[in-house]
N, C-alpha and C. Protein backbone atom coordinates (compact mmCIF):
# COMPACT_ATOMS: atom_id res chain seq x y z
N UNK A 1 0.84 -1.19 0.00
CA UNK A 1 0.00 0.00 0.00
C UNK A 1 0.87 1.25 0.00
N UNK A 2 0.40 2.15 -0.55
CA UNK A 2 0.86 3.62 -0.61
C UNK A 2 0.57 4.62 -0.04
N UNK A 3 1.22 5.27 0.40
CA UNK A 3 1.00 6.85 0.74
C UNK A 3 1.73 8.10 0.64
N UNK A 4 0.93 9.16 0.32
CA UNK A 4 1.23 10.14 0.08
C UNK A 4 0.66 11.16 1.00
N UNK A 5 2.17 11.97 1.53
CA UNK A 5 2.24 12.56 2.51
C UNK A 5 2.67 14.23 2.38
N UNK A 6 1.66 15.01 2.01
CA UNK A 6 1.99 16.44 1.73
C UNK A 6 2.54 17.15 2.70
N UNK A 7 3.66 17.48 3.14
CA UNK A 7 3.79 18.88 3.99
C UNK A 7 3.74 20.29 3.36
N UNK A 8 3.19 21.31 3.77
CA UNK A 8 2.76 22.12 3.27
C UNK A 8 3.81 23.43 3.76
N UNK A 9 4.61 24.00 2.71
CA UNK A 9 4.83 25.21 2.86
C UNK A 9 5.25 26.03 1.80
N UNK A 10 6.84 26.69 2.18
CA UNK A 10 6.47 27.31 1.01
C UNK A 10 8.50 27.68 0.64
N UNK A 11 8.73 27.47 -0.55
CA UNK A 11 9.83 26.91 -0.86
C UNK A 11 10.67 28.12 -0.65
N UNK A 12 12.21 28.11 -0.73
CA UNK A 12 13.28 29.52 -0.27
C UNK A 12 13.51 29.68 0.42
N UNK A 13 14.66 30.44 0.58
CA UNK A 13 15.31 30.12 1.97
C UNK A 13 14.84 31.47 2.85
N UNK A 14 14.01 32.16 2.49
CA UNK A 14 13.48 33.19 3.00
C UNK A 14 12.42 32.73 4.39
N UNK A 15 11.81 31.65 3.65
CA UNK A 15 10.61 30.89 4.79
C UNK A 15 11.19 29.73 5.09
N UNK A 16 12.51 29.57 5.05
CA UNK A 16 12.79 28.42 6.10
C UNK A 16 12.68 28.25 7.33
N UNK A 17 12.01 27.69 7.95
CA UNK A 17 11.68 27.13 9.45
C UNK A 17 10.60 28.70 10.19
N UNK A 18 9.69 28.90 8.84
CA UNK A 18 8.75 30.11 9.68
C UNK A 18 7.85 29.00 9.88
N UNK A 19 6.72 29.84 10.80
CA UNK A 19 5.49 29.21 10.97
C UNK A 19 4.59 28.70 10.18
N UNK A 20 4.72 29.37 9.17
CA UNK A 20 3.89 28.49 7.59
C UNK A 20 4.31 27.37 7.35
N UNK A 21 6.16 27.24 7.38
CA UNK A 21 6.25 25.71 6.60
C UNK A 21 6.56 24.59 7.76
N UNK A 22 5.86 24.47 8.76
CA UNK A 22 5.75 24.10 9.91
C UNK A 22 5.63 22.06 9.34
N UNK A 23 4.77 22.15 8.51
CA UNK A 23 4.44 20.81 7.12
C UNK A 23 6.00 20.44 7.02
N UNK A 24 6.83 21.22 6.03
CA UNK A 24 7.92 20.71 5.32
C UNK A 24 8.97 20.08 6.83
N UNK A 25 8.61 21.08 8.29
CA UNK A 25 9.58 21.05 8.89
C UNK A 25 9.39 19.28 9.49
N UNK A 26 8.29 18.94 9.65
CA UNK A 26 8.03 17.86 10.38
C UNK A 26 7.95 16.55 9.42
N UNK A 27 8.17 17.35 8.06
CA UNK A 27 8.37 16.15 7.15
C UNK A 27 9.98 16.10 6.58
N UNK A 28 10.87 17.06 6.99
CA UNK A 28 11.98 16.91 7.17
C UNK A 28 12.54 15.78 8.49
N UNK A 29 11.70 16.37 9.41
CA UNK A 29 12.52 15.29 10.70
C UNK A 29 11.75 13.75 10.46
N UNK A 30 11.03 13.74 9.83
CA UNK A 30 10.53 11.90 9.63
C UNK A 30 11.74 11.52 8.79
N UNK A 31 12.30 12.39 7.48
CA UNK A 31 13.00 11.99 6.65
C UNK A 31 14.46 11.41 7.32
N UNK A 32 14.75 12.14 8.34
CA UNK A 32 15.73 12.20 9.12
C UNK A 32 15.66 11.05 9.55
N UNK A 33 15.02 10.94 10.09
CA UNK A 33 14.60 9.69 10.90
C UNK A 33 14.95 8.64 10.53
N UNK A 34 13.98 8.38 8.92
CA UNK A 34 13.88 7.03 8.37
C UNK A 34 15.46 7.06 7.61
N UNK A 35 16.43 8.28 7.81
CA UNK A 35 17.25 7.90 6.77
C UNK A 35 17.04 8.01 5.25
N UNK A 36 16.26 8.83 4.90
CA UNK A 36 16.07 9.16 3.64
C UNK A 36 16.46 10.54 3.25
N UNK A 37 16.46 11.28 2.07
CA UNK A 37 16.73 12.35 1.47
C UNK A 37 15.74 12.58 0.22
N UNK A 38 15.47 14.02 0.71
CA UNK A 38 14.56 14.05 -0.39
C UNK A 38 15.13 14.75 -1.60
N UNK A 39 14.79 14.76 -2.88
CA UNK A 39 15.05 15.13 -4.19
C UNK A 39 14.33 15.65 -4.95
N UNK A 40 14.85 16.65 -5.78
CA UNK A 40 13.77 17.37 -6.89
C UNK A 40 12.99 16.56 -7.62
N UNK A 41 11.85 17.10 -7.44
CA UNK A 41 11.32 16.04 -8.68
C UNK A 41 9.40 17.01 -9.35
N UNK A 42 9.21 16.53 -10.26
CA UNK A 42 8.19 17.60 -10.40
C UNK A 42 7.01 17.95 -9.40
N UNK A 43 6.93 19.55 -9.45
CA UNK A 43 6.21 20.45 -8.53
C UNK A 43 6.75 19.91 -6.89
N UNK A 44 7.78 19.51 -6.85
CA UNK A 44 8.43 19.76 -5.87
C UNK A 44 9.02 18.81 -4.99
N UNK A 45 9.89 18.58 -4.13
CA UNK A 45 11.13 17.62 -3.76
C UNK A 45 9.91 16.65 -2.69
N UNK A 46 10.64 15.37 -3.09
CA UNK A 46 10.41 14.43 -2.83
C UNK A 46 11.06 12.95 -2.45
N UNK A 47 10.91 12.23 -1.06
CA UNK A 47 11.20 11.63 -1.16
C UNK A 47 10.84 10.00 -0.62
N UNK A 48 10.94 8.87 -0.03
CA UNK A 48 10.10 7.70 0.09
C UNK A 48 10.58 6.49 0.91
N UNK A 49 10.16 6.21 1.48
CA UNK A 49 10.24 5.33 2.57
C UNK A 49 9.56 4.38 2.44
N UNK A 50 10.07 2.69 3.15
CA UNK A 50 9.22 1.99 3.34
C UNK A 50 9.09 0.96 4.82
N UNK A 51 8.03 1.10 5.24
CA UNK A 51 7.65 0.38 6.41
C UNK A 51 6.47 -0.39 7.12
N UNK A 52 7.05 -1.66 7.44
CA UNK A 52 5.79 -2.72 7.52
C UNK A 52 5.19 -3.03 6.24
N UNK A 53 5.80 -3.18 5.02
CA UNK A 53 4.82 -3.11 4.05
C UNK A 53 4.25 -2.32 3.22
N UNK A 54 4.50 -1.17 3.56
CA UNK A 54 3.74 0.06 3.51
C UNK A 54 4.41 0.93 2.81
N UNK A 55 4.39 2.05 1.81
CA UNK A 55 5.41 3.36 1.32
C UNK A 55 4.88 4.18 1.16
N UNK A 56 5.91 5.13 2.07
CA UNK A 56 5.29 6.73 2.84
C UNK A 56 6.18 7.66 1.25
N UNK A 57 5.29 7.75 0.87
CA UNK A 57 6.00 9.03 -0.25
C UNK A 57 6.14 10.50 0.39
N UNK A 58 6.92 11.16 0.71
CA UNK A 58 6.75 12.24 1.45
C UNK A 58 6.95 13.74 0.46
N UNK A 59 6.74 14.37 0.35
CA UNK A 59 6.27 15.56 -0.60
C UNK A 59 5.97 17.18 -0.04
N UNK A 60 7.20 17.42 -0.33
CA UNK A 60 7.39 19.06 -0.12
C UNK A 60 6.83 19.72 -1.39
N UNK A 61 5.72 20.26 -1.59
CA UNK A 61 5.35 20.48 -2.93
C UNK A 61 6.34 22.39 -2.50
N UNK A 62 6.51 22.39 -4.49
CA UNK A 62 7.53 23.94 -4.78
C UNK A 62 6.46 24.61 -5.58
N UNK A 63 5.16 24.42 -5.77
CA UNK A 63 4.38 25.29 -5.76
C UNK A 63 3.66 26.37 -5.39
N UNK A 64 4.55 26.48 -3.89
CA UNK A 64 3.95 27.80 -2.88
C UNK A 64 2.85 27.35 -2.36
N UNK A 65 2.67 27.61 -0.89
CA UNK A 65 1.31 27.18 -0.04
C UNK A 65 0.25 27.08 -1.11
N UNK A 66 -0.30 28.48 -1.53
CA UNK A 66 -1.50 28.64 -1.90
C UNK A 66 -1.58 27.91 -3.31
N UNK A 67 -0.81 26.94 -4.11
CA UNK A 67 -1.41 26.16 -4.95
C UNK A 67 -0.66 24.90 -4.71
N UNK A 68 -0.76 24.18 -3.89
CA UNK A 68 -0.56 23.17 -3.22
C UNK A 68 -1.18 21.93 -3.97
N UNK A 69 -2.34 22.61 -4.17
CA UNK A 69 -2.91 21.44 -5.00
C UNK A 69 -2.65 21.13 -6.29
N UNK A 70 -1.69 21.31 -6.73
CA UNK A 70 -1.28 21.14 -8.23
C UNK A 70 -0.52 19.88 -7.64
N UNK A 71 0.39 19.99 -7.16
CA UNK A 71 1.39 18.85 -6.81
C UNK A 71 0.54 17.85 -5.93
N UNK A 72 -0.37 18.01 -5.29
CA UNK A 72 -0.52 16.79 -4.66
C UNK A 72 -1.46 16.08 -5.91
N UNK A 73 -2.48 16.95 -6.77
CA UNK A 73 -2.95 16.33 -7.50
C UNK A 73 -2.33 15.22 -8.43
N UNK A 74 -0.86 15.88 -9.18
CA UNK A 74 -0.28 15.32 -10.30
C UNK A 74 0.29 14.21 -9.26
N UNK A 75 0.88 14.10 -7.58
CA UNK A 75 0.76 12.82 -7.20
C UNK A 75 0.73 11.70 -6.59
N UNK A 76 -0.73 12.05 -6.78
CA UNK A 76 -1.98 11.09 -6.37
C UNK A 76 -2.43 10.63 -7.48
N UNK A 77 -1.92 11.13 -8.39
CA UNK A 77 -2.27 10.95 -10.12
C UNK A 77 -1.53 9.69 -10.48
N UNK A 78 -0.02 10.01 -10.28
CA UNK A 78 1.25 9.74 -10.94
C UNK A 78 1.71 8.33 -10.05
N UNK A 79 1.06 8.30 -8.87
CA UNK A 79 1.31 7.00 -7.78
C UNK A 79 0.25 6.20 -7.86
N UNK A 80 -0.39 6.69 -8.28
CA UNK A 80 -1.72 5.88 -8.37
C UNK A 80 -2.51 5.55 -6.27
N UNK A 81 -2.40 6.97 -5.96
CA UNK A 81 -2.55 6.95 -4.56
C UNK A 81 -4.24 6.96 -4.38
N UNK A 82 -4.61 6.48 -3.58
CA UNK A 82 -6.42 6.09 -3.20
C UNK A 82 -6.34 7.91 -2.55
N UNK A 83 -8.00 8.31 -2.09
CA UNK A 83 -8.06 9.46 -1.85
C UNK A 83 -7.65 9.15 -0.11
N UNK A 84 -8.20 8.17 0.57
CA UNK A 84 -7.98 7.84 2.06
C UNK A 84 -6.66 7.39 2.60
N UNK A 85 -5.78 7.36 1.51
CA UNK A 85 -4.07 7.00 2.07
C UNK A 85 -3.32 8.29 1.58
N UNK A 86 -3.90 9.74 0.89
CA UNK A 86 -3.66 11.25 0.97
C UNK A 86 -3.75 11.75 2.66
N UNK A 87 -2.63 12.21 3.18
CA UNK A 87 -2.27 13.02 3.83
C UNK A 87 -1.74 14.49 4.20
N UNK A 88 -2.23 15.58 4.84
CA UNK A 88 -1.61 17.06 4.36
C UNK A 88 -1.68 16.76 5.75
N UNK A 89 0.19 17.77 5.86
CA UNK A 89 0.51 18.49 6.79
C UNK A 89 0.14 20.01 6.88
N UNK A 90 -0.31 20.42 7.69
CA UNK A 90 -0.75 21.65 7.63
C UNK A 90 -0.53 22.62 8.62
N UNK A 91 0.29 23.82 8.79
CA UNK A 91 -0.21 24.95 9.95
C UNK A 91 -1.40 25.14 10.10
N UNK A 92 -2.08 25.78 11.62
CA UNK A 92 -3.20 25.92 11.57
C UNK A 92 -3.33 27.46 12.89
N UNK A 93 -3.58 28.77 12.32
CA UNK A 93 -3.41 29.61 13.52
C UNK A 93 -4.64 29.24 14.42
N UNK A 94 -5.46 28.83 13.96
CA UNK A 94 -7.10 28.80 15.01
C UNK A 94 -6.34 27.56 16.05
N UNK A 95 -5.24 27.11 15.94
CA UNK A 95 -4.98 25.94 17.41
C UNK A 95 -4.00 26.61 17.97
N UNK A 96 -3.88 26.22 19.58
CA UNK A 96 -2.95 26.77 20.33
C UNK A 96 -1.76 26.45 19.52
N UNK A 97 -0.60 27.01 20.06
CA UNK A 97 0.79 26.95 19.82
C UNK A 97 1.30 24.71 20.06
N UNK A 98 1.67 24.38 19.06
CA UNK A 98 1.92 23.15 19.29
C UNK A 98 0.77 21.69 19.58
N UNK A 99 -1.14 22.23 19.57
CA UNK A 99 -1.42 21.78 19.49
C UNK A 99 -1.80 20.87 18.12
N UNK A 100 -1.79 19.13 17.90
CA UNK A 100 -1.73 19.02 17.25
C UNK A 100 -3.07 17.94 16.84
N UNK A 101 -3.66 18.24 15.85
CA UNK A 101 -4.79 17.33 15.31
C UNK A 101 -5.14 16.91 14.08
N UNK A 102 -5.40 15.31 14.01
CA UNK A 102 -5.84 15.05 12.62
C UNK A 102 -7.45 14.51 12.60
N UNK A 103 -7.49 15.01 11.39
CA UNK A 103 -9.03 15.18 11.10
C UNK A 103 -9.18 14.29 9.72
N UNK A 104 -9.60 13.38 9.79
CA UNK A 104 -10.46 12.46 8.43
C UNK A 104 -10.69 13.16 7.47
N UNK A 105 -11.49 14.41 7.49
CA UNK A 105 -12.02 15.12 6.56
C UNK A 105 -12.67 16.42 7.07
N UNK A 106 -12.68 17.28 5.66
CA UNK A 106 -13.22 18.54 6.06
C UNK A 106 -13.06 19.77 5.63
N UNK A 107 -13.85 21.11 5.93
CA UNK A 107 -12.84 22.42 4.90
C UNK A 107 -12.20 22.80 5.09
N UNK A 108 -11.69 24.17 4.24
CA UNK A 108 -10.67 24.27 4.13
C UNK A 108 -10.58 25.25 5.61
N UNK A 109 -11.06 25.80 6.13
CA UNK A 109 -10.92 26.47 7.84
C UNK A 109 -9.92 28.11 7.24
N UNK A 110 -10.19 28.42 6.28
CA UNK A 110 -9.94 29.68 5.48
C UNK A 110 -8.23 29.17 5.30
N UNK A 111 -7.44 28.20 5.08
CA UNK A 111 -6.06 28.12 4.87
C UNK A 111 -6.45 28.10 3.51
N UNK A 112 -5.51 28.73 2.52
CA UNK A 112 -5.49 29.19 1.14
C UNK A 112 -4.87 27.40 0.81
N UNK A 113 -3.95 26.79 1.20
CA UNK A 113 -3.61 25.97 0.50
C UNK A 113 -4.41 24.74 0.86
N UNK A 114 -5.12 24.69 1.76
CA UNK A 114 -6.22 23.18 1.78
C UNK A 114 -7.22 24.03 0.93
N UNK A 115 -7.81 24.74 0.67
CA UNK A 115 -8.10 25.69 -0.47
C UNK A 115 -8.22 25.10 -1.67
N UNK A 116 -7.29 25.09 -1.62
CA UNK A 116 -6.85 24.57 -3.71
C UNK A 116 -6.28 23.45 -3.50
N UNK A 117 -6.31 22.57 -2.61
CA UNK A 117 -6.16 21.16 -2.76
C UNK A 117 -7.72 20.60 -2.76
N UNK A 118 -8.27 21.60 -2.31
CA UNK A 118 -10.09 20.95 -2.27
C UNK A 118 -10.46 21.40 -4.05
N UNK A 119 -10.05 22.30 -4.38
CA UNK A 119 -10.26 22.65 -5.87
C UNK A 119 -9.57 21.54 -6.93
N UNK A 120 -8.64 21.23 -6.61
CA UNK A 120 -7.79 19.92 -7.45
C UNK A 120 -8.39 18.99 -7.39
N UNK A 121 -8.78 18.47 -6.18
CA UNK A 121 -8.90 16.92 -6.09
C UNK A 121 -10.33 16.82 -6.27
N UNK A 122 -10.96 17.82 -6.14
CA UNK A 122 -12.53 17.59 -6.31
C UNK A 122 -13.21 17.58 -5.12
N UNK A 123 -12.33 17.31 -4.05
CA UNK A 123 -13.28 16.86 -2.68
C UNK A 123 -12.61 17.51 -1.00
N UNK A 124 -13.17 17.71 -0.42
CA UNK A 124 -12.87 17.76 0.96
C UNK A 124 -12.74 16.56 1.70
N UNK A 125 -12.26 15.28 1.34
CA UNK A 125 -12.71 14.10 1.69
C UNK A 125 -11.25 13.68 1.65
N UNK A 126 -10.09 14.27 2.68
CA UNK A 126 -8.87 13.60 2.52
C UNK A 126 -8.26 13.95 4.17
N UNK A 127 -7.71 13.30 4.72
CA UNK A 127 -7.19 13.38 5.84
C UNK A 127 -5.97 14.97 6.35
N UNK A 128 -5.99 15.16 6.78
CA UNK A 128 -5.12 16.68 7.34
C UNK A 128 -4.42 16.61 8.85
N UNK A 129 -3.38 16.90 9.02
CA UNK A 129 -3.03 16.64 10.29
C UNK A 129 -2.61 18.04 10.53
N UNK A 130 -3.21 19.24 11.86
CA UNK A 130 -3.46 20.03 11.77
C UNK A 130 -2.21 20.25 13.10
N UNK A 131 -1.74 21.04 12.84
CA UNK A 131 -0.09 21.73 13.63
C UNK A 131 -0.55 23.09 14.53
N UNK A 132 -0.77 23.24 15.29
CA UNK A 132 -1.53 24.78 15.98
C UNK A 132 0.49 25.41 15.85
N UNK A 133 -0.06 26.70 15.15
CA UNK A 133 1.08 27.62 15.67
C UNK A 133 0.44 29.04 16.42
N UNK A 134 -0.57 28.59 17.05
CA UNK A 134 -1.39 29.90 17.73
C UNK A 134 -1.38 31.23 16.68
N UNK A 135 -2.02 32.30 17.59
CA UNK A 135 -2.32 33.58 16.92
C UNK A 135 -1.77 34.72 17.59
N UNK A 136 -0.43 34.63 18.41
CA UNK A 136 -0.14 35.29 19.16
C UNK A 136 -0.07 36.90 17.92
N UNK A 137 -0.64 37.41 17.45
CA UNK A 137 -0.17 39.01 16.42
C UNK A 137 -1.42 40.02 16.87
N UNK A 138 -1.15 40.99 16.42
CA UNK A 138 -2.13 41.85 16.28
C UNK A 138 -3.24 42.21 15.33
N UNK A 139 -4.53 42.38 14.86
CA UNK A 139 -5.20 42.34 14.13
C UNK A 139 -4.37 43.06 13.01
N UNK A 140 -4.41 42.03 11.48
CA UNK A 140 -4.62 42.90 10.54
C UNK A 140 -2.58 42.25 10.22
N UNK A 141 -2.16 41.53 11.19
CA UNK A 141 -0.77 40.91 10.99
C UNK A 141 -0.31 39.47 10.98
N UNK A 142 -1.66 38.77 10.40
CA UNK A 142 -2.00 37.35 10.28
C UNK A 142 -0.38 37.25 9.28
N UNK A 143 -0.56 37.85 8.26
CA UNK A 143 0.14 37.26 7.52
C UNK A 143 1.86 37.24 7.74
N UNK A 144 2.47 38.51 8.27
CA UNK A 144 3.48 38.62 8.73
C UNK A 144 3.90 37.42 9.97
N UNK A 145 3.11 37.29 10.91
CA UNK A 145 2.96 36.23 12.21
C UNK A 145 3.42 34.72 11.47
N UNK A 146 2.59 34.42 10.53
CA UNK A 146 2.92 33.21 9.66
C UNK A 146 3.79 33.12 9.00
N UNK A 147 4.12 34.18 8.57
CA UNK A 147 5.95 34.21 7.58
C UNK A 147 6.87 34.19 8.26
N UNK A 148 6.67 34.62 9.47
CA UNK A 148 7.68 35.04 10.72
C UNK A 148 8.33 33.69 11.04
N UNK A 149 9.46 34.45 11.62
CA UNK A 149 10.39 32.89 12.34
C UNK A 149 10.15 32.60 13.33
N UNK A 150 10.11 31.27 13.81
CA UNK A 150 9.83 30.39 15.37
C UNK A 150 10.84 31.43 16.04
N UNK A 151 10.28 32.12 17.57
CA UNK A 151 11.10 32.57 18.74
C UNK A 151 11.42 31.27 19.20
N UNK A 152 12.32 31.82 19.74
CA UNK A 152 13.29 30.64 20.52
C UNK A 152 12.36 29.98 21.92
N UNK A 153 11.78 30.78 22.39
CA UNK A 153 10.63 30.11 23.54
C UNK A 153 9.49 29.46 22.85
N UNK A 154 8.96 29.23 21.62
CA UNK A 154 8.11 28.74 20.43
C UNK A 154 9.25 27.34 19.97
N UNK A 155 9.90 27.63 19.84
CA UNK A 155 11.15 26.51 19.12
C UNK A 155 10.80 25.51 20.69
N UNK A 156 10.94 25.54 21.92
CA UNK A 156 11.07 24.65 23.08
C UNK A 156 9.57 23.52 23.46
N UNK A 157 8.59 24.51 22.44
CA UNK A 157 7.42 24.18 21.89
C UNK A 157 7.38 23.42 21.16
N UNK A 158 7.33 23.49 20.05
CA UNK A 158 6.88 23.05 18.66
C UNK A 158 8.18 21.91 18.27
N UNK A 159 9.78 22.10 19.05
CA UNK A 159 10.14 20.79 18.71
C UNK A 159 10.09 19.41 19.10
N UNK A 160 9.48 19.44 20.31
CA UNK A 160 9.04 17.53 21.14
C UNK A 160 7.59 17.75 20.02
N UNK A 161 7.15 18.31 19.72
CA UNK A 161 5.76 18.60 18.62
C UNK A 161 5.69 17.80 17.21
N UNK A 162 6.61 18.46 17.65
CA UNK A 162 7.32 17.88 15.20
C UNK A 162 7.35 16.15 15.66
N UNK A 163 8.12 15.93 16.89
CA UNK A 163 8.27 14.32 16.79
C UNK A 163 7.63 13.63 16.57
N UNK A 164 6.27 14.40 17.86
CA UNK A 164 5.15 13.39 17.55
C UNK A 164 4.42 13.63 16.51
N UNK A 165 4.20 14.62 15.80
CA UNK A 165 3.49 14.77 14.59
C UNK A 165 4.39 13.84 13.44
N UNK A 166 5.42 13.50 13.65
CA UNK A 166 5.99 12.62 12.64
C UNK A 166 5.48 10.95 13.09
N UNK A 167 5.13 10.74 14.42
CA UNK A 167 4.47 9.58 14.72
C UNK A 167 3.18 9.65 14.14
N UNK A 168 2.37 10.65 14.20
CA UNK A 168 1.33 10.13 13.40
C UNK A 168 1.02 10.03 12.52
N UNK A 169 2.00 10.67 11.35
CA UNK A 169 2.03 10.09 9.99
C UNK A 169 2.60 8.63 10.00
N UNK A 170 3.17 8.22 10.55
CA UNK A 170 3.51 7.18 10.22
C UNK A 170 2.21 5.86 11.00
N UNK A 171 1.23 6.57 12.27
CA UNK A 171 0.43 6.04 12.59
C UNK A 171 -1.02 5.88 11.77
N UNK A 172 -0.90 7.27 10.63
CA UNK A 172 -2.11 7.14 9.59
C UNK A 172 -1.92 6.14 8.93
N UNK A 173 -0.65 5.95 8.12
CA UNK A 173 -0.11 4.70 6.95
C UNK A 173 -0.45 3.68 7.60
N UNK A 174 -0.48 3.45 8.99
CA UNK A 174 -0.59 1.93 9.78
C UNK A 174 -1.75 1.69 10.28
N UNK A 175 -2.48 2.57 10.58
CA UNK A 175 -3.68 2.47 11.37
C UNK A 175 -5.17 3.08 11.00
N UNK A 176 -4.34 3.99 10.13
CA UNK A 176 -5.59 4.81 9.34
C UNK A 176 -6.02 5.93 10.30
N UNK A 177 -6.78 7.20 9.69
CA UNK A 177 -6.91 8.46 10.60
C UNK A 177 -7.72 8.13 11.26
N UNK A 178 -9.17 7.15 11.52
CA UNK A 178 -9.63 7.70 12.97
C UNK A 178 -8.74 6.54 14.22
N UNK A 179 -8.23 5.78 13.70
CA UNK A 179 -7.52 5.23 14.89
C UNK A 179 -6.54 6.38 15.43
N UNK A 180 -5.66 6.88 14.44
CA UNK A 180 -4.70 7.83 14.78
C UNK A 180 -4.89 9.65 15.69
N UNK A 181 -6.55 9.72 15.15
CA UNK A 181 -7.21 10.38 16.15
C UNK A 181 -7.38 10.09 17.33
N UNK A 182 -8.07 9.06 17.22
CA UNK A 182 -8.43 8.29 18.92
C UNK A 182 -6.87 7.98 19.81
N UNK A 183 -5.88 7.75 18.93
CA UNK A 183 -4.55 7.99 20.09
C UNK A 183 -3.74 9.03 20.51
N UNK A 184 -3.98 10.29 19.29
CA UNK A 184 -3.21 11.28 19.64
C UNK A 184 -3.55 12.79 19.47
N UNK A 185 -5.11 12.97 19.58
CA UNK A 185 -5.91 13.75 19.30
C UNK A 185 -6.19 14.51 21.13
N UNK A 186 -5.90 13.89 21.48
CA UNK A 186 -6.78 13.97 23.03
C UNK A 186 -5.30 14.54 24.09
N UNK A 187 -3.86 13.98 23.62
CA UNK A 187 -2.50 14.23 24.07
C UNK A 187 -2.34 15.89 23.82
């Protein structure tokens, strides 16, 4: 079985390790993990793992957040991936700082790039594992707050965070999202 595992951000070294590509960061440390490296490859670097049986395709799409869905479309296309073994990593300001949740299905909760992955694929009907980087800004500085870099008291946060958010991708591929809810939804 297959899977395909979107982290969501946004390519350059300008937004490396901001709060937007919070996706790429936690799909960097799985890569780490498993010993893999990811590589260019179309609409954006990629790379693949296998475990229990199972292969985690992992996918930094270089399309920029807000058309995200080009690359996961072309592949889910190109792997021949089912819509229920699709995974997005996602920031999410509406959750506290480091809270983390996956959801089966659902909209887009105003993020521009689950957005146009609901426009690609046709459906709201794909799993999301949702990263809280809170809303600590001032009205009217959403967008700066999200481009912005992790403070170092946010970094003591969000990195025991990334770990386990890399456990539950690897707990969706094995268990599927509402099991993976019911274990690490409630933590």
């Amino acid at each position: 079985m297959k899977y395909l595992i979107a982290g969501l951000g946004n390519i350059g070294p300008e937004y490396h390790e901001t709060r937007h590509n919070v996706g790429f960061m936690i799909l960097d440390y799985l890569a780490k993990e498993k010993e893999v490296t990811f590589s260019p490859a179309r609409y954006g670097d990629k790379t693949e793992f296998k475990f229990k049986g199972r292969t985690f395709i992992l996918l930094k799409p270089s399309t920029y957040m807000n058309l995200s869905g080009r690359a996961i479309h072309y592949w889910m296309t190109q792997q021949k991936i089912e819509l229920e073994n699709l995974l997005v990593v996602v920031d999410d300001v509406a959750l506290p700082l480091g809270t983390l949740r996956m959801k089966a299905k659902g909209g887009a909760g105003g993020h521009n790039g689950l957005s146009h992955i609901i426009d690609m694929i046709g459906t709201d009907q794909y799993a999301r594992l949702r990263f809280g980087i809170g809303a600590d800004y001032p009205k009217g500085y959403q967008s700066q707050y999200v481009l912005g870099k992790w403070e170092p008291e946010e970094r003591e946060i969000i990195d025991p965070r990334i770990k386990i958010a890399s456990e539950m991708v690897v707990s969706f591929g094995m268990q599927g999202a509402e099991r993976t809810m019911n274990l690490f939804n409630k933590k």
